[in-house]
PDB file of N, CA and C in Angstrom:
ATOM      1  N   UNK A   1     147.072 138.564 165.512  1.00  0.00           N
ATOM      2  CA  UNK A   1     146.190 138.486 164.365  1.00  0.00           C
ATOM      3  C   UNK A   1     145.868 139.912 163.906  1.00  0.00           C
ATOM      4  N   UNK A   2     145.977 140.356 162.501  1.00  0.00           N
ATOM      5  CA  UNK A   2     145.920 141.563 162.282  1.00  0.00           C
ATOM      6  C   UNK A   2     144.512 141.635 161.839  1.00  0.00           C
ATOM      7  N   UNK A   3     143.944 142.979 161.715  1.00  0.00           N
ATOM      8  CA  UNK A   3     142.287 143.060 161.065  1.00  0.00           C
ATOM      9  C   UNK A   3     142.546 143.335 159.757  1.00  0.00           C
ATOM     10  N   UNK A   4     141.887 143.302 159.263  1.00  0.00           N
ATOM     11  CA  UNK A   4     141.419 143.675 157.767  1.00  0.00           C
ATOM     12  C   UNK A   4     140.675 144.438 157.625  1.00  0.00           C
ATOM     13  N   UNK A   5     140.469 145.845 157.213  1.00  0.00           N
ATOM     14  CA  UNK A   5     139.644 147.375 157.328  1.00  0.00           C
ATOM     15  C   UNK A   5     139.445 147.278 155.574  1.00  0.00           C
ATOM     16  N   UNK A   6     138.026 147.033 155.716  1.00  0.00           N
ATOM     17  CA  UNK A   6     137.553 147.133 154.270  1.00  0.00           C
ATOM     18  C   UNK A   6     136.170 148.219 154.071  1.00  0.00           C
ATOM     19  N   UNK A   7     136.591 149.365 153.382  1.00  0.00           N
ATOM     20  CA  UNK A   7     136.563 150.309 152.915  1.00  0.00           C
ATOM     21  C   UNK A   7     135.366 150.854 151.391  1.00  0.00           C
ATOM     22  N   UNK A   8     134.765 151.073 151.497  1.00  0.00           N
ATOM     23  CA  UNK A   8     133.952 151.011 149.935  1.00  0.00           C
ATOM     24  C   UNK A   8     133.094 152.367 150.551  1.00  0.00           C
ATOM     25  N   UNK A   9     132.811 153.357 149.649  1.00  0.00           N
ATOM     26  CA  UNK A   9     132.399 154.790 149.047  1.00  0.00           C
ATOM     27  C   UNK A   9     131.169 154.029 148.052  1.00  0.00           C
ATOM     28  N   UNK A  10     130.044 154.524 148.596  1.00  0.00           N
ATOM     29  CA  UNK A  10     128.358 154.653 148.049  1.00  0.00           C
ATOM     30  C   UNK A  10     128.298 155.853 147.231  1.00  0.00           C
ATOM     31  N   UNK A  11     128.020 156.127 146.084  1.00  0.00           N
ATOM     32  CA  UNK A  11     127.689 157.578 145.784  1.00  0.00           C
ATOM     33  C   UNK A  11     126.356 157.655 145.472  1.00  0.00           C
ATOM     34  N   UNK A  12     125.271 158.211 146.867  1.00  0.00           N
ATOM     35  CA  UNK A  12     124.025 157.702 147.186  1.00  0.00           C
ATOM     36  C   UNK A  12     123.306 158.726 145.775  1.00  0.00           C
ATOM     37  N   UNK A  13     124.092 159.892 145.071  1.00  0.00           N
ATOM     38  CA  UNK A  13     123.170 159.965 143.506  1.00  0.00           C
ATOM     39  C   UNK A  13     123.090 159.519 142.559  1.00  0.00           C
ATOM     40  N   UNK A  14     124.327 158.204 142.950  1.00  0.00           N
ATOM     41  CA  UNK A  14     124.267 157.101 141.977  1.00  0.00           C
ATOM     42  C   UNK A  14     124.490 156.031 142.050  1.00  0.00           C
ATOM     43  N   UNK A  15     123.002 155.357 142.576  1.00  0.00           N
ATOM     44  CA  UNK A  15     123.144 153.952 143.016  1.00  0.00           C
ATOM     45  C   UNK A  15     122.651 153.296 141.877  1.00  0.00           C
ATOM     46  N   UNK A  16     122.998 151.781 142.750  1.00  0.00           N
ATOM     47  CA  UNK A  16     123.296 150.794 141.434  1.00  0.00           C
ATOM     48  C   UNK A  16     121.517 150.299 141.096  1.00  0.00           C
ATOM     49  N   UNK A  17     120.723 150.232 140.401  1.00  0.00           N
ATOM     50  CA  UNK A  17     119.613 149.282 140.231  1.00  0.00           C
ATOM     51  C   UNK A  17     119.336 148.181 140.812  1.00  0.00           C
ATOM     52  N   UNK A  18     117.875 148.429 141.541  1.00  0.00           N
ATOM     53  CA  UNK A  18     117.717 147.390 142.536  1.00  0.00           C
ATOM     54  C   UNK A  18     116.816 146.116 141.461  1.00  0.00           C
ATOM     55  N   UNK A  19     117.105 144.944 142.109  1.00  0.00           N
ATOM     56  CA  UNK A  19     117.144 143.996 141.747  1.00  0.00           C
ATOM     57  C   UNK A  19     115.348 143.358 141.936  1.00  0.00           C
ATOM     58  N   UNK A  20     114.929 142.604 140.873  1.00  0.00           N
ATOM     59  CA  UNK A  20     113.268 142.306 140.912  1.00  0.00           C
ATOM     60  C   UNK A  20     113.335 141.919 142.509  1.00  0.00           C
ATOM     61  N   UNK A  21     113.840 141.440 142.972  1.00  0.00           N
ATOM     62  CA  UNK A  21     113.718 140.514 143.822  1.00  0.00           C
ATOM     63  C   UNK A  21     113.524 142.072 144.705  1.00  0.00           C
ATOM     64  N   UNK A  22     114.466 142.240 145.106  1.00  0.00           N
ATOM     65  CA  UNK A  22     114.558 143.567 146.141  1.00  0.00           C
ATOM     66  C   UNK A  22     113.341 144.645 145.618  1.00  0.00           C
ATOM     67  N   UNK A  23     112.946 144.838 144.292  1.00  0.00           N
ATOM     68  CA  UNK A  23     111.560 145.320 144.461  1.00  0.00           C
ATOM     69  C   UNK A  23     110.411 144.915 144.695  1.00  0.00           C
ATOM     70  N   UNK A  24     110.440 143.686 144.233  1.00  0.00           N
ATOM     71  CA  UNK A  24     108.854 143.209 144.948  1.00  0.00           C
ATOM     72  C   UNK A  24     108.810 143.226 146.756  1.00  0.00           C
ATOM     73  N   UNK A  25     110.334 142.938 147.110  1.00  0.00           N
ATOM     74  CA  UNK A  25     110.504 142.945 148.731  1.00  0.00           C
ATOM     75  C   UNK A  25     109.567 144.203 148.920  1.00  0.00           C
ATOM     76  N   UNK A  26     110.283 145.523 148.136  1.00  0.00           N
ATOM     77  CA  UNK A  26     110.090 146.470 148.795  1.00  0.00           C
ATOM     78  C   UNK A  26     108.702 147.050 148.562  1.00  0.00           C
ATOM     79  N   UNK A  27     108.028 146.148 147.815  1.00  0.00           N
ATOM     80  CA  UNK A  27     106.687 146.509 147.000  1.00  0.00           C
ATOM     81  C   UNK A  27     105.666 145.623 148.292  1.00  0.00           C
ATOM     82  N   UNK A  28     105.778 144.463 148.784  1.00  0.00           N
ATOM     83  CA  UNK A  28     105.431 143.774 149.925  1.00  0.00           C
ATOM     84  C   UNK A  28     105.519 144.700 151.189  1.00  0.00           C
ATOM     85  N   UNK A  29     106.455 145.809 151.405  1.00  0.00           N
ATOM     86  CA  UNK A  29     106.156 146.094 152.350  1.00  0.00           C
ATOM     87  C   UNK A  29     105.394 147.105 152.282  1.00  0.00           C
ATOM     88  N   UNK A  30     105.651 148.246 151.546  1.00  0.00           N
ATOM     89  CA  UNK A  30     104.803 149.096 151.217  1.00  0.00           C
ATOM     90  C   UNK A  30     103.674 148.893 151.434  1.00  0.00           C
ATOM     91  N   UNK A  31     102.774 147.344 150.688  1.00  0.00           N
ATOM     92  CA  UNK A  31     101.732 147.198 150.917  1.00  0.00           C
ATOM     93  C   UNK A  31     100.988 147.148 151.863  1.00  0.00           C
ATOM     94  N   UNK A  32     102.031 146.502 152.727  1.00  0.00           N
ATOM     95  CA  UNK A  32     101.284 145.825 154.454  1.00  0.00           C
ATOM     96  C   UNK A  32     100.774 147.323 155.251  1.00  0.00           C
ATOM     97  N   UNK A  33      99.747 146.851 156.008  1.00  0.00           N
ATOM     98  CA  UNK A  33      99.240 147.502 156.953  1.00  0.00           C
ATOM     99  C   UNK A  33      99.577 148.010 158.084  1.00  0.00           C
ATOM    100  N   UNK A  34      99.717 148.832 158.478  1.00  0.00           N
ATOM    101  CA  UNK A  34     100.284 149.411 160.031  1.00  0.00           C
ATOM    102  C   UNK A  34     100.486 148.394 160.833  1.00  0.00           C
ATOM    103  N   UNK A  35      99.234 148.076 160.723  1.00  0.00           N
ATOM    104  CA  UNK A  35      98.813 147.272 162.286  1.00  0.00           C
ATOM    105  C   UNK A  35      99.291 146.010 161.927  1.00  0.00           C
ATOM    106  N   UNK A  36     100.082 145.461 160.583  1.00  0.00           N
ATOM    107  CA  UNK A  36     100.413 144.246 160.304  1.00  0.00           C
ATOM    108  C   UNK A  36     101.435 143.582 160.935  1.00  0.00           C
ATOM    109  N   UNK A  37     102.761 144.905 161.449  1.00  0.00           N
ATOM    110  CA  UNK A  37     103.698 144.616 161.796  1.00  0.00           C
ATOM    111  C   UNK A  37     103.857 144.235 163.435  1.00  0.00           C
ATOM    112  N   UNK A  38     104.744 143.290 163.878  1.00  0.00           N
ATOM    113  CA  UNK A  38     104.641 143.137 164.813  1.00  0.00           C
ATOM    114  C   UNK A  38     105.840 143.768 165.630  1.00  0.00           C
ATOM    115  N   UNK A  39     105.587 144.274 166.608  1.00  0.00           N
ATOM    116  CA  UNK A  39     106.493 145.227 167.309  1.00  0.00           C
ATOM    117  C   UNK A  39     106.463 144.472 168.662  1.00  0.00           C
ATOM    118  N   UNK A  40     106.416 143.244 168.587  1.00  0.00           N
ATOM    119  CA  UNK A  40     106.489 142.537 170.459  1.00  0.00           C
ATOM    120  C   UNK A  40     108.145 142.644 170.729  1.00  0.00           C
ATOM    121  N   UNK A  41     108.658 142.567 169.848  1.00  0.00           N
ATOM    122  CA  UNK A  41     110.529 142.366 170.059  1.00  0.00           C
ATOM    123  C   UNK A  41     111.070 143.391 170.543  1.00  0.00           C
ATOM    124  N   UNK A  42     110.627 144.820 170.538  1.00  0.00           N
ATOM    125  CA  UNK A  42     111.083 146.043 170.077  1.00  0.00           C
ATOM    126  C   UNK A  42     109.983 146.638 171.836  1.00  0.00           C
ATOM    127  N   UNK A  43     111.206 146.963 172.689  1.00  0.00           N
ATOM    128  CA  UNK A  43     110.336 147.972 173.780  1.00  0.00           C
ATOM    129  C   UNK A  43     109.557 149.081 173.447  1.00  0.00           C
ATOM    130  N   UNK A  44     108.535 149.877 174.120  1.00  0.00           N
ATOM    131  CA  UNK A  44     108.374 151.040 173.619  1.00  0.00           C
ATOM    132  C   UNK A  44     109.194 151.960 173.757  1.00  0.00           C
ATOM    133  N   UNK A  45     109.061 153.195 173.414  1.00  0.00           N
ATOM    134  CA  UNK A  45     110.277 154.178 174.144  1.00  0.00           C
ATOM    135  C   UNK A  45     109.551 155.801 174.655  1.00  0.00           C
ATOM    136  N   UNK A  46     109.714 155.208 176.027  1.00  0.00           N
ATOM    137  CA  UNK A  46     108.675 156.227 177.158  1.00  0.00           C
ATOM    138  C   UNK A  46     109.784 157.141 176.987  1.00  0.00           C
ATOM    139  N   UNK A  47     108.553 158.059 177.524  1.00  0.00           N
ATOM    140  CA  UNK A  47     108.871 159.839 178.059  1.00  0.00           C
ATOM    141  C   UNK A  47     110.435 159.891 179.006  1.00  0.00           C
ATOM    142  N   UNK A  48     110.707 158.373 179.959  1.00  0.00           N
ATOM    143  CA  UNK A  48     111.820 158.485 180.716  1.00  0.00           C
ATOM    144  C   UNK A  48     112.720 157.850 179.518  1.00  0.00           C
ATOM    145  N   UNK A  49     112.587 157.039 178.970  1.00  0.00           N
ATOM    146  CA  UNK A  49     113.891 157.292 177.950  1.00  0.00           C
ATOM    147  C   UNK A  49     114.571 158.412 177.139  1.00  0.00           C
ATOM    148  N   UNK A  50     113.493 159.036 176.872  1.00  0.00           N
ATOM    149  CA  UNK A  50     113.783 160.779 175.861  1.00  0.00           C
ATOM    150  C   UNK A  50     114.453 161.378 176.889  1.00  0.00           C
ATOM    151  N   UNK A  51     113.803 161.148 178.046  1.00  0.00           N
ATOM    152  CA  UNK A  51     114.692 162.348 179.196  1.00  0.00           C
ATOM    153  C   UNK A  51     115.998 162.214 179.378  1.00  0.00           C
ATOM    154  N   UNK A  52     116.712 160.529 179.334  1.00  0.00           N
ATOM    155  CA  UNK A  52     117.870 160.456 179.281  1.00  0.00           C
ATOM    156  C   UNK A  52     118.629 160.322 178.278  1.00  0.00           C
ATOM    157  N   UNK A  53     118.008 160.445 177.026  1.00  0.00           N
ATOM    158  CA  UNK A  53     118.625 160.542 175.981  1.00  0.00           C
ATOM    159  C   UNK A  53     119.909 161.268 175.056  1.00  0.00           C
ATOM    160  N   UNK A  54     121.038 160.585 175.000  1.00  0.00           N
ATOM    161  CA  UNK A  54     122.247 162.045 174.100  1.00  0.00           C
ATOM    162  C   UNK A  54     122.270 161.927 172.743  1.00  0.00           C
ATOM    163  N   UNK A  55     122.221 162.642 172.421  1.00  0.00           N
ATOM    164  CA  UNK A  55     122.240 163.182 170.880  1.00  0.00           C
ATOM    165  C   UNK A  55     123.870 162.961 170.724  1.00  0.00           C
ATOM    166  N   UNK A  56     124.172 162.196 169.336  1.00  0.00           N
ATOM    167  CA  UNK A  56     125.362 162.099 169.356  1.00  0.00           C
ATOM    168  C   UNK A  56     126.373 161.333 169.735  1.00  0.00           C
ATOM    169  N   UNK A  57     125.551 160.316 171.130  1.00  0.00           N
ATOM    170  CA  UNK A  57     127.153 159.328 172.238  1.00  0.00           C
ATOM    171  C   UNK A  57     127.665 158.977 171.297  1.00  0.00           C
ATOM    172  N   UNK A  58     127.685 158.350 170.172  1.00  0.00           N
ATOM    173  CA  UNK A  58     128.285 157.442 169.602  1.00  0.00           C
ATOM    174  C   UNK A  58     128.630 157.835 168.204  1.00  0.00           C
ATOM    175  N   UNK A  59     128.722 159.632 168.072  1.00  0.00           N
ATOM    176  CA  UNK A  59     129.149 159.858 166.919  1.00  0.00           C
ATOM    177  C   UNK A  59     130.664 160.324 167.016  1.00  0.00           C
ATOM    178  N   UNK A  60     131.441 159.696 166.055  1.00  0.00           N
ATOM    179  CA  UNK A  60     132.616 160.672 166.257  1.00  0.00           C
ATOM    180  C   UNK A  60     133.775 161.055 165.464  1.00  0.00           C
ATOM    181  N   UNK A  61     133.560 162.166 164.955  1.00  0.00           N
ATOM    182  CA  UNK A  61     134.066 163.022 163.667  1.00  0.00           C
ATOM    183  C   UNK A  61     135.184 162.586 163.621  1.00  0.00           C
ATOM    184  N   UNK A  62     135.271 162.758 162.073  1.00  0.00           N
ATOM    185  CA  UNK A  62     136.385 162.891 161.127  1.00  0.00           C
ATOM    186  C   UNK A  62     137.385 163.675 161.545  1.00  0.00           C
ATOM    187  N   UNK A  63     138.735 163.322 161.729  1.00  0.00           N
ATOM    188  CA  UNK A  63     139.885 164.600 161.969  1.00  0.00           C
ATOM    189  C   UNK A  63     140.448 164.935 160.905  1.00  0.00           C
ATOM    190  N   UNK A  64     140.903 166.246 160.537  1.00  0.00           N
ATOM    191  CA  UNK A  64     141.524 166.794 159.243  1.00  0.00           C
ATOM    192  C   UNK A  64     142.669 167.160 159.637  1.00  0.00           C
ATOM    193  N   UNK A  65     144.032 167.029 159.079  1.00  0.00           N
ATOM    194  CA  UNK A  65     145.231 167.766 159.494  1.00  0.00           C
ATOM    195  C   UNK A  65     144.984 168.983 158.700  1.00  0.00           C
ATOM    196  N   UNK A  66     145.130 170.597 159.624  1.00  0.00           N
ATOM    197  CA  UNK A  66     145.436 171.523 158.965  1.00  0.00           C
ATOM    198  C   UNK A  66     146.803 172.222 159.471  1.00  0.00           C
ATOM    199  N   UNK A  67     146.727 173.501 159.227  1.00  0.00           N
ATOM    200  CA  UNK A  67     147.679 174.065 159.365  1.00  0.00           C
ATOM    201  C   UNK A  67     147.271 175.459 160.201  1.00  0.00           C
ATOM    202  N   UNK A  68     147.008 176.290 161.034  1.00  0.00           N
ATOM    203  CA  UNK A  68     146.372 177.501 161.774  1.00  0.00           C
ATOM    204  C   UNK A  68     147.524 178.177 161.966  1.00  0.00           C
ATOM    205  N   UNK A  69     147.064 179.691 162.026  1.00  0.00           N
ATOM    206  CA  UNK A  69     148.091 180.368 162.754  1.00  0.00           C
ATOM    207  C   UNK A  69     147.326 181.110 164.052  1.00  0.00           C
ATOM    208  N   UNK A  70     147.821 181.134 164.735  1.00  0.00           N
ATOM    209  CA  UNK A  70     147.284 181.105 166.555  1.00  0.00           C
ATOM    210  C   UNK A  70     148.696 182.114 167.577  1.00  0.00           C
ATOM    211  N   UNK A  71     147.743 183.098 167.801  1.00  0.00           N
ATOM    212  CA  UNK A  71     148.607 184.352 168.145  1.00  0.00           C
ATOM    213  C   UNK A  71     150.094 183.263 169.503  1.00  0.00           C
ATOM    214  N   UNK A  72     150.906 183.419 169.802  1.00  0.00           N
ATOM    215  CA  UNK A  72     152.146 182.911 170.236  1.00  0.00           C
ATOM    216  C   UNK A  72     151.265 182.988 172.110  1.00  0.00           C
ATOM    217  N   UNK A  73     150.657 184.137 172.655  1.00  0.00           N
ATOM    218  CA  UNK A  73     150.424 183.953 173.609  1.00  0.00           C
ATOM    219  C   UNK A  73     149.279 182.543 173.846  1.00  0.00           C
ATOM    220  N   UNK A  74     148.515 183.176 173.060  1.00  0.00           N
ATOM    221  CA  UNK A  74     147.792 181.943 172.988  1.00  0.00           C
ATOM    222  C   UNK A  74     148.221 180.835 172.730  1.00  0.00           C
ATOM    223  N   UNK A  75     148.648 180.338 172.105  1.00  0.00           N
ATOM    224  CA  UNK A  75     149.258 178.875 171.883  1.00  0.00           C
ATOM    225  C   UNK A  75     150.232 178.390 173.280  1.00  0.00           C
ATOM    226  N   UNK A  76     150.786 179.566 173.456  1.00  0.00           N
ATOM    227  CA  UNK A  76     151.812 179.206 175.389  1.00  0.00           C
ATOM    228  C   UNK A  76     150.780 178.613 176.510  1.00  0.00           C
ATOM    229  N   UNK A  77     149.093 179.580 176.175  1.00  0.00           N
ATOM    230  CA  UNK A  77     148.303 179.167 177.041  1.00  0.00           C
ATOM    231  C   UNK A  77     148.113 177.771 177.342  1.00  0.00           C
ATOM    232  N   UNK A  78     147.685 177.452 176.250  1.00  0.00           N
ATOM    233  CA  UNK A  78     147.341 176.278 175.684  1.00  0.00           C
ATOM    234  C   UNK A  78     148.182 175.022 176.125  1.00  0.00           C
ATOM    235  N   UNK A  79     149.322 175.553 175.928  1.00  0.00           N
ATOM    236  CA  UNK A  79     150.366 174.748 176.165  1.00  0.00           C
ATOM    237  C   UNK A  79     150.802 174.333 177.961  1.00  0.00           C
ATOM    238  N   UNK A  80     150.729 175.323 178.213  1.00  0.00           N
ATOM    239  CA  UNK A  80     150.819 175.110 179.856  1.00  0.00           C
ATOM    240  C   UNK A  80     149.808 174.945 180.399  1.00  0.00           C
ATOM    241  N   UNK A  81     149.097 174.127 180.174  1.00  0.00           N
ATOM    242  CA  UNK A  81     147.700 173.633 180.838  1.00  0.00           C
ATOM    243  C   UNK A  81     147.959 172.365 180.571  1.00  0.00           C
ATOM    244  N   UNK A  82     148.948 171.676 179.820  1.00  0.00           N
ATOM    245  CA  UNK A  82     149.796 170.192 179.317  1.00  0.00           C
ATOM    246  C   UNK A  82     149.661 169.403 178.198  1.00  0.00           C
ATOM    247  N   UNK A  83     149.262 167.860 178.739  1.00  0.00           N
ATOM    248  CA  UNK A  83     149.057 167.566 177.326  1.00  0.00           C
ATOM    249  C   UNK A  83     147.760 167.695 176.445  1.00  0.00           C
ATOM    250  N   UNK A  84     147.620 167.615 175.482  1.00  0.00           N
ATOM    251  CA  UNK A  84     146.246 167.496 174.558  1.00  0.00           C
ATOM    252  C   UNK A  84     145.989 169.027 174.538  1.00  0.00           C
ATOM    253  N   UNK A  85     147.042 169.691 174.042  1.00  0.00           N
ATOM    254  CA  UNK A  85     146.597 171.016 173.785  1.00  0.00           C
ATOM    255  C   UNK A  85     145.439 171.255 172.189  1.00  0.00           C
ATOM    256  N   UNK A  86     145.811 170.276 171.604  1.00  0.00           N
ATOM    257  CA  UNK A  86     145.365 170.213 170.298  1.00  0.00           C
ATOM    258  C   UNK A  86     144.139 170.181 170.728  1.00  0.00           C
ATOM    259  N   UNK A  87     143.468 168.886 171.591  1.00  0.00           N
ATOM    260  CA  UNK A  87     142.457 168.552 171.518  1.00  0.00           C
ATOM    261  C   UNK A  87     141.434 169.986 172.691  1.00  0.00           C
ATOM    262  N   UNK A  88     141.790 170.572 173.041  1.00  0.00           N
ATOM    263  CA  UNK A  88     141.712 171.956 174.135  1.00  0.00           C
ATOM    264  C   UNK A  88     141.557 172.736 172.971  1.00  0.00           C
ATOM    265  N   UNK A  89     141.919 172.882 171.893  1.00  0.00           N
ATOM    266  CA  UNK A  89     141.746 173.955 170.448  1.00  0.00           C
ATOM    267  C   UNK A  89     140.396 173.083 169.860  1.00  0.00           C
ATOM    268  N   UNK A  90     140.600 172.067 169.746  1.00  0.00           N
ATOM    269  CA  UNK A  90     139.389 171.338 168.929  1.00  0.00           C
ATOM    270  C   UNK A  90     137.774 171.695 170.112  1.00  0.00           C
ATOM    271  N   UNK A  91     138.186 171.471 171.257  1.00  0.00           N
ATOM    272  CA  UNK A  91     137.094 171.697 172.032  1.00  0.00           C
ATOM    273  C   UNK A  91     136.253 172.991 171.912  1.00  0.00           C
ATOM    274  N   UNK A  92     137.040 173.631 172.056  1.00  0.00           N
ATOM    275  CA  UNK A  92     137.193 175.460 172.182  1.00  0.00           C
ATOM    276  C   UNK A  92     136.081 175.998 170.822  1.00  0.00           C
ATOM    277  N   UNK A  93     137.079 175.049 169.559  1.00  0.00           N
ATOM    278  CA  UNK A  93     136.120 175.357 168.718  1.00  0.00           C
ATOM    279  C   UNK A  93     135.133 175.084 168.025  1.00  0.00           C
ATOM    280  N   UNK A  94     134.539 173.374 169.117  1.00  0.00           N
ATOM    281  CA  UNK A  94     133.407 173.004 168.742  1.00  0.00           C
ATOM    282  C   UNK A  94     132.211 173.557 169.828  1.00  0.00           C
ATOM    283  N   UNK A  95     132.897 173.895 170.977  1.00  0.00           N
ATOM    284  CA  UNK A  95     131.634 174.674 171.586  1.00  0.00           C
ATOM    285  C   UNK A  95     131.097 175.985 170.907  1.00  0.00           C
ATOM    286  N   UNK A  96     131.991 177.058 170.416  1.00  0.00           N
ATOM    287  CA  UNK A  96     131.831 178.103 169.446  1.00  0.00           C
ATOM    288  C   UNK A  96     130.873 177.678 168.827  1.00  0.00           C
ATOM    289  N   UNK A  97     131.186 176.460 167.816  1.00  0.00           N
ATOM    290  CA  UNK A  97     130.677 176.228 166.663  1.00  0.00           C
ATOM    291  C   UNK A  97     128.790 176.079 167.394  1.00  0.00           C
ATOM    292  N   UNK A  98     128.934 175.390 168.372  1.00  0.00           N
ATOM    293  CA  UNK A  98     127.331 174.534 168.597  1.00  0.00           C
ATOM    294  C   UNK A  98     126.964 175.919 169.244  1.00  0.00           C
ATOM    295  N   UNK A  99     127.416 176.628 169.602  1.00  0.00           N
ATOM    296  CA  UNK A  99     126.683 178.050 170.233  1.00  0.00           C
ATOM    297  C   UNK A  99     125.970 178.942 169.031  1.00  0.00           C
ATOM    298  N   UNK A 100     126.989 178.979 168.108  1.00  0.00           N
ATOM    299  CA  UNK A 100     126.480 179.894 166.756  1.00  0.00           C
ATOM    300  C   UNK A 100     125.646 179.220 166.390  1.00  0.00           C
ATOM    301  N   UNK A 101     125.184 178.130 166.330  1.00  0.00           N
ATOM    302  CA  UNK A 101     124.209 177.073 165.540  1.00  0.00           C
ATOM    303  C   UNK A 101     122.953 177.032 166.222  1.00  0.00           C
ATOM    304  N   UNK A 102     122.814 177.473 167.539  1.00  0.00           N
ATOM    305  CA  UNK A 102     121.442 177.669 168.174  1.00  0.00           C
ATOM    306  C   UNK A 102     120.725 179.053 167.927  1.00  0.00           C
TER     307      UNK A 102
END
């Protein structure tokens, strides 16, 4: 059985007009009170959950084909360390990246 991958692009500075219905929804909630909502379904989330918390598990980027040029020793390195050299370049230069960003 094959899937079906269906695909659709939001352009969130130009969305479509929301509908009476969907504004009064959203006009109902606005209104309600803090304390209106009921949160029995929903655990709290203690100090030991934050502690084990990852930023990210479940994000996972876009790949771009480019094209690099990468001095010949280096790329041999790379290479004799086996397979997934690509992904050993991608690593390399997302730790860079999250180091410069702190």
């Amino acid at each position: 059985m094959s899937k079906k991958i269906v695909k659709q692009e939001v352009d969130l500075a130009n969305l479509p007009p929301l509908s009476d219905k969907q504004k009064a929804e959203l006009a109902a909630l606005a209104a309600r009170a803090e304390g209106d909502v009921d949160y029995g379904d929903i655990p709290a989330l203690t100090a030991e959950f934050w502690k084990n918390a990852e930023r990210g598990k479940f994000y996972k980027p876009t790949k771009t084909s480019t094209t690099v040029r990468i001095d010949s020793d280096v790329l041999a390195w790379l290479r004799s360390q086996g397979k997934g050299y690509q992904s050993r370049i991608n690593a390399i230069l997302r730790r860079e990246m999250l180091e410069s960003l702190k």
